[in-house]
PDB file of N, CA and C in Angstrom:
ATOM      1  N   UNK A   1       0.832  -1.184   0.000  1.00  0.00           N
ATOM      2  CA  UNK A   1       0.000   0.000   0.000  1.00  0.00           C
ATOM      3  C   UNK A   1       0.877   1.249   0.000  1.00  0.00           C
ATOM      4  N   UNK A   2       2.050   1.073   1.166  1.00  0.00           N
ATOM      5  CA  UNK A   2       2.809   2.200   0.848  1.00  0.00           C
ATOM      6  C   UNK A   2       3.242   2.756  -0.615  1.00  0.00           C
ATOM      7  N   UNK A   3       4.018   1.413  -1.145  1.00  0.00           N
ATOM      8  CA  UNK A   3       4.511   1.789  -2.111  1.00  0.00           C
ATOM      9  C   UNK A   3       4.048   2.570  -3.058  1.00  0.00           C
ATOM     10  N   UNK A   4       2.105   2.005  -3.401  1.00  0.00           N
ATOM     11  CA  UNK A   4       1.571   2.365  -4.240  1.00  0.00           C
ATOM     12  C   UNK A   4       0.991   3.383  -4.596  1.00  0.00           C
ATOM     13  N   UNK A   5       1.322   4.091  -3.290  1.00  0.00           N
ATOM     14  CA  UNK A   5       0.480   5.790  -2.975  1.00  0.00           C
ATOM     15  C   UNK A   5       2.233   6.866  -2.907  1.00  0.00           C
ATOM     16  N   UNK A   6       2.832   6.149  -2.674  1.00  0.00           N
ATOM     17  CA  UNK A   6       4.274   6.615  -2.886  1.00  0.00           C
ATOM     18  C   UNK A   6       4.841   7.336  -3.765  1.00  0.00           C
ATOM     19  N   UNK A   7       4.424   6.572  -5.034  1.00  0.00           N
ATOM     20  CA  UNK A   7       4.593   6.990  -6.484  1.00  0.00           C
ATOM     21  C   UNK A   7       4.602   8.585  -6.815  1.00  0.00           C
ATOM     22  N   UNK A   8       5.759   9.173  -7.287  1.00  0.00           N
ATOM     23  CA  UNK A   8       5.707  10.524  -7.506  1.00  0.00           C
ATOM     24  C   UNK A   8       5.367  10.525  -8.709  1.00  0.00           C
ATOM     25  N   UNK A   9       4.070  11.410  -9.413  1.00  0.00           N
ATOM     26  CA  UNK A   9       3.873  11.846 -10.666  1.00  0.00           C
ATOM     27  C   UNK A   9       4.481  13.075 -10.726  1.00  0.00           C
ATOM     28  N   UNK A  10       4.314  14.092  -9.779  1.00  0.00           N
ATOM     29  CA  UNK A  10       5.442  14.954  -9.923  1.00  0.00           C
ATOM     30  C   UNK A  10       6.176  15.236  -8.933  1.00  0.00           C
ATOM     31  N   UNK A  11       7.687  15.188  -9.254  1.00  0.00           N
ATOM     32  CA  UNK A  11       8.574  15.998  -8.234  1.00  0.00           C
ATOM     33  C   UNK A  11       8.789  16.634  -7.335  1.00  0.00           C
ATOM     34  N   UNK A  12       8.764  16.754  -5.805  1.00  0.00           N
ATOM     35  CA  UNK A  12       8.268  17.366  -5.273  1.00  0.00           C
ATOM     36  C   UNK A  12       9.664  18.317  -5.035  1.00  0.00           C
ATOM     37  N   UNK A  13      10.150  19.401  -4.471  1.00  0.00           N
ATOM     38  CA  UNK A  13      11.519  19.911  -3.515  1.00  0.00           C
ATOM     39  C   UNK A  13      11.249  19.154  -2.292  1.00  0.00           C
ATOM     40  N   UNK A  14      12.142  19.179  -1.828  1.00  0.00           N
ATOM     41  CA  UNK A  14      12.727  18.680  -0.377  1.00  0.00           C
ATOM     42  C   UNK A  14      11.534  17.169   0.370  1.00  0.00           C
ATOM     43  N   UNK A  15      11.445  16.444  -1.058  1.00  0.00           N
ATOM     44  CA  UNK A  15      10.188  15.515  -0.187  1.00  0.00           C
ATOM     45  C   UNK A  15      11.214  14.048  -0.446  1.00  0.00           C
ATOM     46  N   UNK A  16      11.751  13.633   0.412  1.00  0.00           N
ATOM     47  CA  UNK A  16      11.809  12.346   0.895  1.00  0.00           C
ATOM     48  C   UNK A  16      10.879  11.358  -0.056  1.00  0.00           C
ATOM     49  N   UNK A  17      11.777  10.496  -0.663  1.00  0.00           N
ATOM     50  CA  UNK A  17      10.740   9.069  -1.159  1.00  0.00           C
ATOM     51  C   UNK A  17      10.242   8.333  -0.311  1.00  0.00           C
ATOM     52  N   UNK A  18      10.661   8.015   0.972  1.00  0.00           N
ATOM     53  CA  UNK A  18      10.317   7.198   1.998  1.00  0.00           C
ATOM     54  C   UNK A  18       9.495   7.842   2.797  1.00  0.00           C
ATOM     55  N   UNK A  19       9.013   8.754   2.581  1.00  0.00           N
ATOM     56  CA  UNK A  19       8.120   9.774   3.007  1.00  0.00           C
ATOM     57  C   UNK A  19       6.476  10.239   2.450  1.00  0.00           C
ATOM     58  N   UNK A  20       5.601  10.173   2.732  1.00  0.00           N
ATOM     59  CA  UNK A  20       4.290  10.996   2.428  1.00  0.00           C
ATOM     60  C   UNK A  20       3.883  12.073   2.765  1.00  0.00           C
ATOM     61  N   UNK A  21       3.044  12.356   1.745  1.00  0.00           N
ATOM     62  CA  UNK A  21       2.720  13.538   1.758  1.00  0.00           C
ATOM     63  C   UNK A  21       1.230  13.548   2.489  1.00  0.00           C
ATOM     64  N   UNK A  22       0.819  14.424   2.500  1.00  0.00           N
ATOM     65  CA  UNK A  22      -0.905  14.402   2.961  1.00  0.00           C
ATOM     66  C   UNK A  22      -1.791  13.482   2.405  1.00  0.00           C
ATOM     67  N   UNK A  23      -2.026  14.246   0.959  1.00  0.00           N
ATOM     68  CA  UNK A  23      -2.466  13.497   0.239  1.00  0.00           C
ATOM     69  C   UNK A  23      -2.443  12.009   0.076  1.00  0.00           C
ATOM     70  N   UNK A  24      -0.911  11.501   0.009  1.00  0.00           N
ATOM     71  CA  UNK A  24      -0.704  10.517  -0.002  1.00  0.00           C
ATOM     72  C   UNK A  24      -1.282   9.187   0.653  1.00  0.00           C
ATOM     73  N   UNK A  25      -1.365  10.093   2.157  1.00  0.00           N
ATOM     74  CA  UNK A  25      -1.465   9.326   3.240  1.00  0.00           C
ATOM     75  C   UNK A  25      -2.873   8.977   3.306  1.00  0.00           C
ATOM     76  N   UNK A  26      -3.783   9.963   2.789  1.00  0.00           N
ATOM     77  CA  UNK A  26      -5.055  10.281   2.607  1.00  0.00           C
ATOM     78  C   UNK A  26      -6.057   8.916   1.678  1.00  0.00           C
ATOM     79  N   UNK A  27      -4.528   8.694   0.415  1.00  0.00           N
ATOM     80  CA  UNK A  27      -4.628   7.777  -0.516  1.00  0.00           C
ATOM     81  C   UNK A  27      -4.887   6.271   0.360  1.00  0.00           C
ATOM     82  N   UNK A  28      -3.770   6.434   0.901  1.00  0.00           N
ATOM     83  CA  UNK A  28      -3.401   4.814   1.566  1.00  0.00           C
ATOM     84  C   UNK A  28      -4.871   4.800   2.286  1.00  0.00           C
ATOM     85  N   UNK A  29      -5.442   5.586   3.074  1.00  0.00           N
ATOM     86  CA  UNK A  29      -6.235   5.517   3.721  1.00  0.00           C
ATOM     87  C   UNK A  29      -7.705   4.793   3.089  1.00  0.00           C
ATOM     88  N   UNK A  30      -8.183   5.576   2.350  1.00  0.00           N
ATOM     89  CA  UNK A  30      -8.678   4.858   1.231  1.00  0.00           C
ATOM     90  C   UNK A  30      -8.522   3.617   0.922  1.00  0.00           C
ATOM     91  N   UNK A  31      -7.539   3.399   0.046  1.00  0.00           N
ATOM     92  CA  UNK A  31      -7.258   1.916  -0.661  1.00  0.00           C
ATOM     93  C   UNK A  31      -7.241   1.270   0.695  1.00  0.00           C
ATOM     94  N   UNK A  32      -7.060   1.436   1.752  1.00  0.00           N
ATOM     95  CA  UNK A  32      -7.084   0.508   2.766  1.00  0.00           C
ATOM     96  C   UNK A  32      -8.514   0.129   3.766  1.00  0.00           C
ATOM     97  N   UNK A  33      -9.449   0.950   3.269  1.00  0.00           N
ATOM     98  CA  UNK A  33     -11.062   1.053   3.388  1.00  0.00           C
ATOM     99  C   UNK A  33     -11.077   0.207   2.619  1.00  0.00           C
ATOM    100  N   UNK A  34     -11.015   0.509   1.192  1.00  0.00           N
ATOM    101  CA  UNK A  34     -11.586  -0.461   0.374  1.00  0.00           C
ATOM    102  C   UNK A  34     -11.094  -2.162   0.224  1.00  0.00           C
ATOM    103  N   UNK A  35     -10.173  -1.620   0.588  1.00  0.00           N
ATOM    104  CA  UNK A  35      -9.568  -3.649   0.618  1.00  0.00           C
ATOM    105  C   UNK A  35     -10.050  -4.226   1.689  1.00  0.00           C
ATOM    106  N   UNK A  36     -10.392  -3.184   2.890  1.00  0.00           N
ATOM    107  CA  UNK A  36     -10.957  -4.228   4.142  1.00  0.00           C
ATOM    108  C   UNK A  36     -12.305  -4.046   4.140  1.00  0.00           C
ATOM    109  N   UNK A  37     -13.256  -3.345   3.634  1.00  0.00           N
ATOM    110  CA  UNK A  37     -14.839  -3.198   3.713  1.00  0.00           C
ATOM    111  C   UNK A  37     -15.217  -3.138   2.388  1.00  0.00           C
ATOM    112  N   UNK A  38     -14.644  -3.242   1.084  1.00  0.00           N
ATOM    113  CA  UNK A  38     -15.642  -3.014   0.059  1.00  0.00           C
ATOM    114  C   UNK A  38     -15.388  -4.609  -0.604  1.00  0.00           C
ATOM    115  N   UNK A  39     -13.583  -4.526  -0.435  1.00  0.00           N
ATOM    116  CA  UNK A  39     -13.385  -6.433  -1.435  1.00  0.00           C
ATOM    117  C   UNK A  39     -13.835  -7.420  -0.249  1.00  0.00           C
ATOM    118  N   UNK A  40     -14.024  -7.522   0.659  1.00  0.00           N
ATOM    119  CA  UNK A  40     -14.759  -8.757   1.450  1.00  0.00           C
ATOM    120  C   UNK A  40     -16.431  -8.441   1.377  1.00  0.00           C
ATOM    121  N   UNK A  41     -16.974  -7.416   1.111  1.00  0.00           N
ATOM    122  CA  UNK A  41     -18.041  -6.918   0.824  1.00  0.00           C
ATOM    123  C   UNK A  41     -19.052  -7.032   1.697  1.00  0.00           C
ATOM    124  N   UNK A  42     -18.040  -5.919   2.838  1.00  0.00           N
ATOM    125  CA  UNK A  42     -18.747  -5.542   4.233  1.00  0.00           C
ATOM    126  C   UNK A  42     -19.574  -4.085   4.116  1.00  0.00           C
ATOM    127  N   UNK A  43     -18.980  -3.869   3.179  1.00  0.00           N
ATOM    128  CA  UNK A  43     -19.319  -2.234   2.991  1.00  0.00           C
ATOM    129  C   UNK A  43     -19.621  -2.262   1.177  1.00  0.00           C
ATOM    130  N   UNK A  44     -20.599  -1.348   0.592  1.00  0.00           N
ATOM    131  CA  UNK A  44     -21.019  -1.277  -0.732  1.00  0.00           C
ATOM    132  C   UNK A  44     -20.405  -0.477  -1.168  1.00  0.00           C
ATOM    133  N   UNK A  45     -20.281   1.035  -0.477  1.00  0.00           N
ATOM    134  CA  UNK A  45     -20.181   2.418  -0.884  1.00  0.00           C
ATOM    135  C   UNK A  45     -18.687   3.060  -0.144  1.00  0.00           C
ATOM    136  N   UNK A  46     -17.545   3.264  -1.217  1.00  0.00           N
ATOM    137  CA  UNK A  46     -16.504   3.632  -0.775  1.00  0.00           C
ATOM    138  C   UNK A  46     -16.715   4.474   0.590  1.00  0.00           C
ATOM    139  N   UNK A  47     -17.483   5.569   0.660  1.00  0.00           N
ATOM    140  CA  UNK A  47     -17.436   6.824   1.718  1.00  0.00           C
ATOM    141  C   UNK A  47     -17.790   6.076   2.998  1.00  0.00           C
ATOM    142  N   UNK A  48     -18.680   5.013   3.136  1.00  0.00           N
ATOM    143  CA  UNK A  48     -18.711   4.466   3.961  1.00  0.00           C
ATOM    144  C   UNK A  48     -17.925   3.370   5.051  1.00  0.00           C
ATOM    145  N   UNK A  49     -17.266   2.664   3.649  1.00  0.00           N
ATOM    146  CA  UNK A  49     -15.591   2.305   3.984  1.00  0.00           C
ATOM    147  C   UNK A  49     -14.822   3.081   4.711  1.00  0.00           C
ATOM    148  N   UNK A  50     -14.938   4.011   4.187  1.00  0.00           N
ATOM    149  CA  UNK A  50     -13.658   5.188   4.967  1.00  0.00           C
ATOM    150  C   UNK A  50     -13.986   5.772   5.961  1.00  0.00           C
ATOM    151  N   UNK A  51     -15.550   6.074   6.049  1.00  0.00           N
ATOM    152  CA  UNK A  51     -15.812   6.301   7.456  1.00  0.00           C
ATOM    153  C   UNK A  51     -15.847   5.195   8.324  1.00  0.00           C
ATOM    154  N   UNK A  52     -15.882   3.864   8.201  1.00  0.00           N
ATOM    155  CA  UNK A  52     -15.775   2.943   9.023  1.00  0.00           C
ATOM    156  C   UNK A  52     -14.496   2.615   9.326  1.00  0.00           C
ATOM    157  N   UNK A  53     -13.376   2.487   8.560  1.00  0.00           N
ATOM    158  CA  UNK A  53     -12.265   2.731   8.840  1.00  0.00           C
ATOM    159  C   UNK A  53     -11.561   3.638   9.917  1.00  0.00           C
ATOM    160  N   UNK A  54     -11.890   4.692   9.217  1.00  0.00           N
ATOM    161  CA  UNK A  54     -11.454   5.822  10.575  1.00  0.00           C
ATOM    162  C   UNK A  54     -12.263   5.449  11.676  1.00  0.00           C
ATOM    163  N   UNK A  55     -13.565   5.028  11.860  1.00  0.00           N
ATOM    164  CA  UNK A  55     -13.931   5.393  12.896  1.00  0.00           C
ATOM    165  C   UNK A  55     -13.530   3.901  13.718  1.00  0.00           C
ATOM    166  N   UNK A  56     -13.679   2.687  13.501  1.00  0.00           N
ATOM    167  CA  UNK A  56     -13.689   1.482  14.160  1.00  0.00           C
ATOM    168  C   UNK A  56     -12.448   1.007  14.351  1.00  0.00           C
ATOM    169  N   UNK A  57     -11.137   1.492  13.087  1.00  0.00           N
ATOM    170  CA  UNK A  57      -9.336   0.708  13.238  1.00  0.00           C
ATOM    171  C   UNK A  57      -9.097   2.204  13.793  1.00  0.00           C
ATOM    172  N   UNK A  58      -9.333   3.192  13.080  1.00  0.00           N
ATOM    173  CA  UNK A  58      -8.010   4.158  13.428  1.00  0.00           C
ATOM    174  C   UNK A  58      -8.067   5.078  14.719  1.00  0.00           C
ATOM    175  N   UNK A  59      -9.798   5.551  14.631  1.00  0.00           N
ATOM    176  CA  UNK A  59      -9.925   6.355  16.189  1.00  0.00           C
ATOM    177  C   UNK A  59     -10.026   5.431  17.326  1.00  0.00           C
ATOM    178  N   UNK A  60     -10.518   4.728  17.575  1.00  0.00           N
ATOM    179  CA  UNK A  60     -10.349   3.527  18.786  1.00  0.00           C
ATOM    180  C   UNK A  60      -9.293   3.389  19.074  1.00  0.00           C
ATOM    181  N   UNK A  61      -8.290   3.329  18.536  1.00  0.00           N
ATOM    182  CA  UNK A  61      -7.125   2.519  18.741  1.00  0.00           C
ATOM    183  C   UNK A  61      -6.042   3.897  18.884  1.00  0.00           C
ATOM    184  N   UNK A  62      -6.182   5.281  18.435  1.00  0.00           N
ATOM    185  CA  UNK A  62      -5.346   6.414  18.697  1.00  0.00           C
ATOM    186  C   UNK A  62      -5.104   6.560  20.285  1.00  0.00           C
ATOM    187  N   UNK A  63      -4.370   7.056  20.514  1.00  0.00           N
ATOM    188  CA  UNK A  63      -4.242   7.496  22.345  1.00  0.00           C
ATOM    189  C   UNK A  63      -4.100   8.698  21.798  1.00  0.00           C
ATOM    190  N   UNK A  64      -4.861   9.942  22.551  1.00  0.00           N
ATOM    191  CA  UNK A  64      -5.069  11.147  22.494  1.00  0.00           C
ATOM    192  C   UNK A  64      -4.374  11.710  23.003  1.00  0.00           C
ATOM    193  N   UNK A  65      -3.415  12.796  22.657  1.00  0.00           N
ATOM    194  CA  UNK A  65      -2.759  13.194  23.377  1.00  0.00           C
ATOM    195  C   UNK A  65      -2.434  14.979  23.824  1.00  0.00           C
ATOM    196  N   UNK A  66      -2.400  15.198  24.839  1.00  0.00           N
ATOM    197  CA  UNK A  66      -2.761  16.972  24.517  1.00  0.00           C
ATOM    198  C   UNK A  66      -1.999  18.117  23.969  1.00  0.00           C
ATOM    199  N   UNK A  67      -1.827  17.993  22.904  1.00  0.00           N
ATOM    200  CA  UNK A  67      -0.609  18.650  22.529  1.00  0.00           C
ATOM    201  C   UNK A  67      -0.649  20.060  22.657  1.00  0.00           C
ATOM    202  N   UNK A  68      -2.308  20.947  22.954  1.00  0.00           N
ATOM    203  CA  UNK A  68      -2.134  21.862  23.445  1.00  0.00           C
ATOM    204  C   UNK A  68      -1.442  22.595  24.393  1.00  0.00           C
ATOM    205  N   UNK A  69      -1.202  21.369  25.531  1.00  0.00           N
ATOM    206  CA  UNK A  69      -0.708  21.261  26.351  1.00  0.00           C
ATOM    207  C   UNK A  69       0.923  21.365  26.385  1.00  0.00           C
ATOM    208  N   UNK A  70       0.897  20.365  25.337  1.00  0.00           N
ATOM    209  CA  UNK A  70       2.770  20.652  25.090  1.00  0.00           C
ATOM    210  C   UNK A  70       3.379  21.688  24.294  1.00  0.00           C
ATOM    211  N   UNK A  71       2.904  21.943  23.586  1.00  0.00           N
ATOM    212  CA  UNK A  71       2.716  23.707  23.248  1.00  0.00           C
ATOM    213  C   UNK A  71       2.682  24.520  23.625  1.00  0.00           C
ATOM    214  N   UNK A  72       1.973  25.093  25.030  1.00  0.00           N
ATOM    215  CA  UNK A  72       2.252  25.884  25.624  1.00  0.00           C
ATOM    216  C   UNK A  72       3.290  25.373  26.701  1.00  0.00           C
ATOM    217  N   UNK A  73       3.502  24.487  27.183  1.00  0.00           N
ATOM    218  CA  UNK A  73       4.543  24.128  28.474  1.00  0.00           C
ATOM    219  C   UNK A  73       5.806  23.145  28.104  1.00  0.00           C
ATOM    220  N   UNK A  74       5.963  23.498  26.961  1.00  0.00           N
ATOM    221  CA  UNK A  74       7.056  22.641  26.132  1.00  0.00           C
ATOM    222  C   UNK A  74       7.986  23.098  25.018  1.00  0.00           C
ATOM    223  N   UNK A  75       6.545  23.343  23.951  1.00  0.00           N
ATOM    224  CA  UNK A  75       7.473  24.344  22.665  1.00  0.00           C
ATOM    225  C   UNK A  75       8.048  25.401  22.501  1.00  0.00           C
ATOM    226  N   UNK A  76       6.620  26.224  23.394  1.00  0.00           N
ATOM    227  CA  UNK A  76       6.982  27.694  23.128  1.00  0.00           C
ATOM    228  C   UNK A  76       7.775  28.097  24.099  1.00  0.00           C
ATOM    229  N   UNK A  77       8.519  29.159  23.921  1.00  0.00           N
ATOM    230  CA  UNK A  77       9.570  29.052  24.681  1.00  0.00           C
ATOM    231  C   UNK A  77       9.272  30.883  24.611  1.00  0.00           C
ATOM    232  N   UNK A  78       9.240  31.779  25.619  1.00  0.00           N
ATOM    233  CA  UNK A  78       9.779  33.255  25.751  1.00  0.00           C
ATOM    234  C   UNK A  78      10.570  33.893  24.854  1.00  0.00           C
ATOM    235  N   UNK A  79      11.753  33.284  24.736  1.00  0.00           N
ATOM    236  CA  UNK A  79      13.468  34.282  24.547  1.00  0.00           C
ATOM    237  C   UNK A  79      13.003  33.880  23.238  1.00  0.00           C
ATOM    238  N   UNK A  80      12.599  32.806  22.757  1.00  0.00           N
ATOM    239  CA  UNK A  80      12.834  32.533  21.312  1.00  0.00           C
ATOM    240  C   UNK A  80      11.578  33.024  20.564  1.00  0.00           C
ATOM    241  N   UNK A  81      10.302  33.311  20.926  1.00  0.00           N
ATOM    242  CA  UNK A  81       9.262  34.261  20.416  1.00  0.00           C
ATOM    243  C   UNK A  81       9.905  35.097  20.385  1.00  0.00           C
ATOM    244  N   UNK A  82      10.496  35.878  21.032  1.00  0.00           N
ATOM    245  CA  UNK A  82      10.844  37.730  21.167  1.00  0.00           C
ATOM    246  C   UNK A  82      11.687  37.454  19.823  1.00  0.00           C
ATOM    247  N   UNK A  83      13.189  36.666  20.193  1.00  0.00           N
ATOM    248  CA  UNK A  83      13.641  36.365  18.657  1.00  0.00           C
ATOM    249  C   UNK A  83      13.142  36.710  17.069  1.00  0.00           C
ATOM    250  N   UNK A  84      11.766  35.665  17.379  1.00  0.00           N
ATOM    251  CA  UNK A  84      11.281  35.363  15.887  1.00  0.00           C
ATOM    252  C   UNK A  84      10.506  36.880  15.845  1.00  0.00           C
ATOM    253  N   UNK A  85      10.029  37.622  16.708  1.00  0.00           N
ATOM    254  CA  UNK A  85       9.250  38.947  16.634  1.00  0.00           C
ATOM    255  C   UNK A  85       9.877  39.852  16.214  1.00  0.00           C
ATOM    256  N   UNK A  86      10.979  39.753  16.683  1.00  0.00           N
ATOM    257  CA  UNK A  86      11.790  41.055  16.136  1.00  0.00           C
ATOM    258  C   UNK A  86      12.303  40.785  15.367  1.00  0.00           C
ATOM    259  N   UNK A  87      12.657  39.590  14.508  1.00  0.00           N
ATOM    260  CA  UNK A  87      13.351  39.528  12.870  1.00  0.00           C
ATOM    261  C   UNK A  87      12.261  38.783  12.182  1.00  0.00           C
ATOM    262  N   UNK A  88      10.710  39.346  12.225  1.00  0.00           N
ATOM    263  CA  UNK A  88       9.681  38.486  11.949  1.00  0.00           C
ATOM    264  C   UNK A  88       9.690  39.129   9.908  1.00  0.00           C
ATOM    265  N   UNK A  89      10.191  40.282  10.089  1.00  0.00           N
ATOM    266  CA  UNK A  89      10.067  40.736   8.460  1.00  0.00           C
ATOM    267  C   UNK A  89      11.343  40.288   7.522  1.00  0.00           C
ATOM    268  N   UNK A  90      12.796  39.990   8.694  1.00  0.00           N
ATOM    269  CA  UNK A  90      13.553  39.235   7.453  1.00  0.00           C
ATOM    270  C   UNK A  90      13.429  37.512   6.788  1.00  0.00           C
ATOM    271  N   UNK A  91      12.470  37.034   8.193  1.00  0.00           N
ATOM    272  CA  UNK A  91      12.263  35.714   8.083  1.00  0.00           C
ATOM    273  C   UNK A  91      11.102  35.543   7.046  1.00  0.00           C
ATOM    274  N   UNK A  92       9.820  36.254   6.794  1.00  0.00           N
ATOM    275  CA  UNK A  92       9.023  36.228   5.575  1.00  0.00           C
ATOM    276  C   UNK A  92       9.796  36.116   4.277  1.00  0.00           C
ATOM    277  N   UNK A  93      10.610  37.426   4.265  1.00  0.00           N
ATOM    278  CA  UNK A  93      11.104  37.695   2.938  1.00  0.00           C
ATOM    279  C   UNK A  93      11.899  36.221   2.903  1.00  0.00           C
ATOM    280  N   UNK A  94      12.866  35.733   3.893  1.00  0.00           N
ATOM    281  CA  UNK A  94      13.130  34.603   3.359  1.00  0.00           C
ATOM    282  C   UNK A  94      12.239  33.113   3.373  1.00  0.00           C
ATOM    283  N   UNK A  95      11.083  33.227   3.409  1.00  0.00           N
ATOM    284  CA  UNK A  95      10.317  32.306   3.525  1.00  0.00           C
ATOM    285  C   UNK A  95       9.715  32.588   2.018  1.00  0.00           C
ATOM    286  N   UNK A  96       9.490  33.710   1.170  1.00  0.00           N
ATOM    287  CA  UNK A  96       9.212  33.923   0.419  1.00  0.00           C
ATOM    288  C   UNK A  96       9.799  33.981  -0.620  1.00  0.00           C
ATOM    289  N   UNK A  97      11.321  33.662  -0.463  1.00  0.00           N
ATOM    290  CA  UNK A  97      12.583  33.727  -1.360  1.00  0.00           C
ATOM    291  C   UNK A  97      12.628  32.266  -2.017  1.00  0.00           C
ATOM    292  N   UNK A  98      12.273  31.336  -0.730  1.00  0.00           N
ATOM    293  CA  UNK A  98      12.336  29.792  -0.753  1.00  0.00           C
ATOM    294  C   UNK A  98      10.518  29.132  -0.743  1.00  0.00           C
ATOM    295  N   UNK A  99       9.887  30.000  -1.484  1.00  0.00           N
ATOM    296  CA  UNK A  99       8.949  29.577  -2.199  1.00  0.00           C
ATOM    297  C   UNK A  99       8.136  29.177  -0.913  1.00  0.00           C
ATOM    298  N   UNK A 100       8.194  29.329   0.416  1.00  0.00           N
ATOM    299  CA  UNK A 100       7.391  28.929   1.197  1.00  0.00           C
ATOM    300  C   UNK A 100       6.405  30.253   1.867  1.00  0.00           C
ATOM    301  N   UNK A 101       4.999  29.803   2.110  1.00  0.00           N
ATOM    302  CA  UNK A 101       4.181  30.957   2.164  1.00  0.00           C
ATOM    303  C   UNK A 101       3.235  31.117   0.690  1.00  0.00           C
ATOM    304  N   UNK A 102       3.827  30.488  -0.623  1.00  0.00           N
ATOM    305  CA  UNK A 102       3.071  30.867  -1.288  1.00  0.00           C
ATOM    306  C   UNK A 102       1.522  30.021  -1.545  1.00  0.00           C
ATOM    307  N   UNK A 103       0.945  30.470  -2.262  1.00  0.00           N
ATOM    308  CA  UNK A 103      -0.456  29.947  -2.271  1.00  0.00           C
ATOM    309  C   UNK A 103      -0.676  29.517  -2.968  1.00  0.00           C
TER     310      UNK A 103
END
């Protein structure tokens, strides 16, 4: 399944082959509905596959975790906001130099 959602039609910058993308993952997700609820023919209708999927293998089985939580009492850090605040206009321009930011 990996492999088959893997497949680059186009090129990406800086993307890892051993790696997915959203989409990708989005793909696998899918084809993996349908091989377990539509080819044993538990399920008729792809959308329903995939909502049974997510809801019965993948959310049951997640451990939730609060990352709000680690975000504020973990990531963010004081000294290094003030940092990014006060060189917040050379870091765009270079976010915008390297094609990131655009739409």
């Amino acid at each position: 399944m990996f492999i088959s959602v893997a497949v680059d039609q186009v090129e990406m910058e800086g993307k890892d082959n051993n790696a997915l993308c959203r989409y990708e993952f989005m793909e696998a997700i899918v084809r993996l509905a349908r091989a377990k609820y539509m080819d044993t023919a538990k399920e008729s209708v792809l959308s329903e596959a995939v909502r049974r999927i997510i809801e019965d293998d993948i959310l049951k089985s997640w451990t939730w975790e609060p990352w709000m939580e680690f975000r504020i009492n973990s990531l963010w850090q004081m000294d290094i906001a003030d940092v990014i605040m006060v060189n917040i206009e050379g870091i765009k321009k270079l976010m915008l130099y390297y094609n990131y930011g655009r739409k």
